[in-house]
N, C-alpha and C. Protein backbone atom coordinates (compact mmCIF):
# COMPACT_ATOMS: atom_id res chain seq x y z
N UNK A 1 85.92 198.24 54.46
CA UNK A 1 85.28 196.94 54.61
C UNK A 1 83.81 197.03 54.20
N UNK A 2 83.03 198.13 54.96
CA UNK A 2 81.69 198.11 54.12
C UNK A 2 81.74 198.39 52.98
N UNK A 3 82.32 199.11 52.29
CA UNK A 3 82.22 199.55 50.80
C UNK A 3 82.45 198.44 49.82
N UNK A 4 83.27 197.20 50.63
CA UNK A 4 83.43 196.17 49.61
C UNK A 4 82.27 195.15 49.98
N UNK A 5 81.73 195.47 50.92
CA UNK A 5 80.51 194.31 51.36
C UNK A 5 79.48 194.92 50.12
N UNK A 6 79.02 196.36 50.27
CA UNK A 6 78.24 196.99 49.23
C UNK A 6 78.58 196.57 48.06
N UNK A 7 79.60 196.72 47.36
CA UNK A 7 80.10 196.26 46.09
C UNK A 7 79.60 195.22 45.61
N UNK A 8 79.96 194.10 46.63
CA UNK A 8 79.81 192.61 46.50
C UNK A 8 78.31 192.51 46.35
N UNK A 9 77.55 192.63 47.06
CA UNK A 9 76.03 192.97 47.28
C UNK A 9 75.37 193.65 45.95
N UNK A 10 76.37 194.73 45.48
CA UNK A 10 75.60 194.97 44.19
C UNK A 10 75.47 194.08 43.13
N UNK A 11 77.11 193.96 42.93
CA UNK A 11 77.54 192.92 41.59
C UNK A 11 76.93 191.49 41.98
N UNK A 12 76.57 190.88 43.00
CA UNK A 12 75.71 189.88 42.77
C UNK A 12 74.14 190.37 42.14
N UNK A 13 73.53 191.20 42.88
CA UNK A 13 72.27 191.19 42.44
C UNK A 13 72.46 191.61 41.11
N UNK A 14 73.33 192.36 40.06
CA UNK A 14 73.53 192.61 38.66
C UNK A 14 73.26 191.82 38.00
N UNK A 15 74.24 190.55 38.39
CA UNK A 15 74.38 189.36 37.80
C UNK A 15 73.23 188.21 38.01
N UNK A 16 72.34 188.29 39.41
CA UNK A 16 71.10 187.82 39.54
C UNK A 16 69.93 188.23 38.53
N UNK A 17 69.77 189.44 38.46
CA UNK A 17 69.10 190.47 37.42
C UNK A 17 68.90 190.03 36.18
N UNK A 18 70.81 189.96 35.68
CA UNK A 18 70.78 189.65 34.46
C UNK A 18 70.30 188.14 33.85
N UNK A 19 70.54 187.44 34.67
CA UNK A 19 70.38 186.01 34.31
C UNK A 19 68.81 185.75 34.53
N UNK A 20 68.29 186.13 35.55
CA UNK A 20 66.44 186.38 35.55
C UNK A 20 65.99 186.79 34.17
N UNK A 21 66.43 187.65 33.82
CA UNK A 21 65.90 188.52 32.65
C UNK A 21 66.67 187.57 31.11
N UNK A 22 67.36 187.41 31.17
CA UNK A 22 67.78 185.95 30.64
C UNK A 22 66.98 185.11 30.48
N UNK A 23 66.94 184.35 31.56
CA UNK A 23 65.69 183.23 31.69
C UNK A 23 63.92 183.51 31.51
N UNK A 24 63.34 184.78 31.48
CA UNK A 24 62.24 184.55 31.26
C UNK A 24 62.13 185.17 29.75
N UNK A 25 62.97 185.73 29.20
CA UNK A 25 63.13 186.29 27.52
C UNK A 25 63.10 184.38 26.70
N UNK A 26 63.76 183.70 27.27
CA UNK A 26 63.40 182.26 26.51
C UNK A 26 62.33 181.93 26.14
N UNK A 27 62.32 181.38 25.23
CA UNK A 27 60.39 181.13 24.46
C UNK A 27 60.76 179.52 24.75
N UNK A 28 61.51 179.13 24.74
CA UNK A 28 61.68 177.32 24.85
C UNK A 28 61.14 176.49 26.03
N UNK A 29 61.24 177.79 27.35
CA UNK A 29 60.87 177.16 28.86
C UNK A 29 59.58 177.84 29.23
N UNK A 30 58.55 176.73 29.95
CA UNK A 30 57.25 177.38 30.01
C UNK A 30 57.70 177.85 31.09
N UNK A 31 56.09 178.52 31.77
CA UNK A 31 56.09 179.21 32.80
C UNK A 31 56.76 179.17 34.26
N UNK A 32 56.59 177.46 34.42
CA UNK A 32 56.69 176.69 35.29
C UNK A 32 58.19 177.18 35.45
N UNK A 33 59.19 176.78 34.33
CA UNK A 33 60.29 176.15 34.30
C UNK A 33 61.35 177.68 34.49
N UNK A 34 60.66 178.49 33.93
CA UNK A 34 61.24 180.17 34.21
C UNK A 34 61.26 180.53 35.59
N UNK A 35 59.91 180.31 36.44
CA UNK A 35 59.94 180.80 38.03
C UNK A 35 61.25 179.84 38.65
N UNK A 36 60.51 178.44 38.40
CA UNK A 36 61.54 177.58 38.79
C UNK A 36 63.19 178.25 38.84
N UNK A 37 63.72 178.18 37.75
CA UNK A 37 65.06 178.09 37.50
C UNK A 37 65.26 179.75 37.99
N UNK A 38 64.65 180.83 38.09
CA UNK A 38 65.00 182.21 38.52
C UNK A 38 64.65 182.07 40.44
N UNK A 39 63.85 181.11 40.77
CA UNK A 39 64.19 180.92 41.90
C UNK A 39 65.44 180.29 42.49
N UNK A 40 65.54 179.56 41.98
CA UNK A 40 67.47 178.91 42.07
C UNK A 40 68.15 179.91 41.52
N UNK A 41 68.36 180.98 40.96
CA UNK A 41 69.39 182.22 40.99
C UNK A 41 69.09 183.23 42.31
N UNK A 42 68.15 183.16 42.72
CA UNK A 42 67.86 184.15 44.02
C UNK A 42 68.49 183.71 44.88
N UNK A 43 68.09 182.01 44.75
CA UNK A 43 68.41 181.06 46.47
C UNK A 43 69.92 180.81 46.84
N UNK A 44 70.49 180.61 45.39
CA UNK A 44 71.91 180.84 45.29
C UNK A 44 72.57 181.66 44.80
N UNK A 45 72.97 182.98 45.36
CA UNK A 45 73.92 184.10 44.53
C UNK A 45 74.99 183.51 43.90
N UNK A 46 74.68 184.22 42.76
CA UNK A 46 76.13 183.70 41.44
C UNK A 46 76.29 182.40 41.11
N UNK A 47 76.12 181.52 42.32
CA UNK A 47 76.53 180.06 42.06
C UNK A 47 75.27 179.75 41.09
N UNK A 48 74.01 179.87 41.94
CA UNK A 48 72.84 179.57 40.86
C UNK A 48 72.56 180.35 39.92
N UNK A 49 73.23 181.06 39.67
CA UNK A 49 72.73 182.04 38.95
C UNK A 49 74.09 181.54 37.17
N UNK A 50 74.72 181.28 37.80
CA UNK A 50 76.26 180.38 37.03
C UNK A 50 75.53 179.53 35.99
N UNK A 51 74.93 178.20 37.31
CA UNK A 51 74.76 176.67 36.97
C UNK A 51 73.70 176.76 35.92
N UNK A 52 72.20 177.97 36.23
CA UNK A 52 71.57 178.43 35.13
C UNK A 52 71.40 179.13 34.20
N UNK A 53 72.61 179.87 33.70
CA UNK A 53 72.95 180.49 32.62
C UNK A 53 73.36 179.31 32.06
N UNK A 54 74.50 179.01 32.49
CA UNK A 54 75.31 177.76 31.81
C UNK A 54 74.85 176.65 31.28
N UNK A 55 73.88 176.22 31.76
CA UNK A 55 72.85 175.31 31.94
C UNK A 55 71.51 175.68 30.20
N UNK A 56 71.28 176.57 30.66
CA UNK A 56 70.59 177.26 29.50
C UNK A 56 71.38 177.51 28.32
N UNK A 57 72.50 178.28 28.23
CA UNK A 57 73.30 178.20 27.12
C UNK A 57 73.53 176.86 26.37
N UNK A 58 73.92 175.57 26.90
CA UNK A 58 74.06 174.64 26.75
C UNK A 58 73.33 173.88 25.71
N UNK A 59 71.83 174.23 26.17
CA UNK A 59 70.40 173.93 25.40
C UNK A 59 70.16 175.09 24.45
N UNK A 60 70.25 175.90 23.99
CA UNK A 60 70.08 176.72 22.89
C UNK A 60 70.97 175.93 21.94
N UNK A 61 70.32 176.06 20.55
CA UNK A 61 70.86 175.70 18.94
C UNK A 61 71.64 176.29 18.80
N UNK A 62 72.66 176.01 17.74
CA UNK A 62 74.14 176.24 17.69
C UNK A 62 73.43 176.83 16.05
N UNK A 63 73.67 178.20 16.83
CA UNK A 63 73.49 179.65 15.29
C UNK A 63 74.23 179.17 14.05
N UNK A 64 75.84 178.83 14.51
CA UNK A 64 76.62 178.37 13.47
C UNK A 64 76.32 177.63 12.65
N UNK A 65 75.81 175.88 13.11
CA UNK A 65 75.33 174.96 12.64
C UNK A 65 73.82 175.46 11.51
N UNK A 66 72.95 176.45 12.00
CA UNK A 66 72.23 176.91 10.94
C UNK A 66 72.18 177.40 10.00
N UNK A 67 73.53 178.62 10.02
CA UNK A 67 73.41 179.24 8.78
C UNK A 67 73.65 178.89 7.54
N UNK A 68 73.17 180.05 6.87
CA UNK A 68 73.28 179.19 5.48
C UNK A 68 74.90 179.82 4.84
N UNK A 69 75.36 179.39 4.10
CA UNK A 69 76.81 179.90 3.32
C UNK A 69 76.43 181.14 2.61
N UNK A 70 77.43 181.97 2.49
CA UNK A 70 76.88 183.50 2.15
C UNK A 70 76.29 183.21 0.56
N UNK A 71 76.45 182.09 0.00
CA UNK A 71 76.20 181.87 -1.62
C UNK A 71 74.54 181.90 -1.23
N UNK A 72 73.60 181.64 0.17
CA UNK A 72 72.31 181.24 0.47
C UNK A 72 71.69 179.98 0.33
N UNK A 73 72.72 179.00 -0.44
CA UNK A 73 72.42 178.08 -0.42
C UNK A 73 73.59 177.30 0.54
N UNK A 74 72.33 175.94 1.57
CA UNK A 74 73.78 174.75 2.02
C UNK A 74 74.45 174.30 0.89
N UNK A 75 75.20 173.41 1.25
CA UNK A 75 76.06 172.69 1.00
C UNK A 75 75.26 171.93 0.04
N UNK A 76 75.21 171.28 -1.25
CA UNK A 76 74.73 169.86 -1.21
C UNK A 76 73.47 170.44 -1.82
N UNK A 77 72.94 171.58 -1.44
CA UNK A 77 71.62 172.24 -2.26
C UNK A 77 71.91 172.61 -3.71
N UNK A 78 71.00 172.42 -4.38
CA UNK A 78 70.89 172.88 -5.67
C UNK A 78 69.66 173.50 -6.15
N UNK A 79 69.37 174.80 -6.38
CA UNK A 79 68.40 175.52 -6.81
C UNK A 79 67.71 175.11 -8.06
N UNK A 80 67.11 174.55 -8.51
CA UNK A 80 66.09 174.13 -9.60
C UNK A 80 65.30 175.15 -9.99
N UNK A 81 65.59 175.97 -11.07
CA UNK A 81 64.52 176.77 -11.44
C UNK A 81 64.44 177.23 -12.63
């Protein structure tokens, strides 16, 4: 029974950890908005720590939608030169 209380106790704070370190590596959220939101992963194990990963993922640009086609040019571009 203790060994799974320990367990539990670790793998939350892992996952607290990771998502802190998550959240202040963002260049998009100021200062404010980093303490903020890593205080709601402390206050709530996993749950807050969930709602603000998830939450954050959500708001990051879609990599896909940027790239360019392996030719380097979009779609619809035409190189003039």
């Amino acid at each position: 029974m203790e060994n799974s209380v320990l367990i539990l106790i670790f793998a939350l704070a892992i996952i607290n950890i990771a998502v802190s370190i998550f959240l202040f590596r963002r260049d998009d959220l100021e200062k404010f908005q980093k303490v903020g939101q890593t205080i709601v992963v402390w206050l709530l194990p996993f749950v807050g720590a969930l709602i603000m990963w998830v939450f954050n993922r959500s708001q990051e640009p879609h990599i896909a939608k940027q790239k360019k086609p392996l030719g380097g040019e979009a779609p619809g571009e035409h190189h003039v030169g």
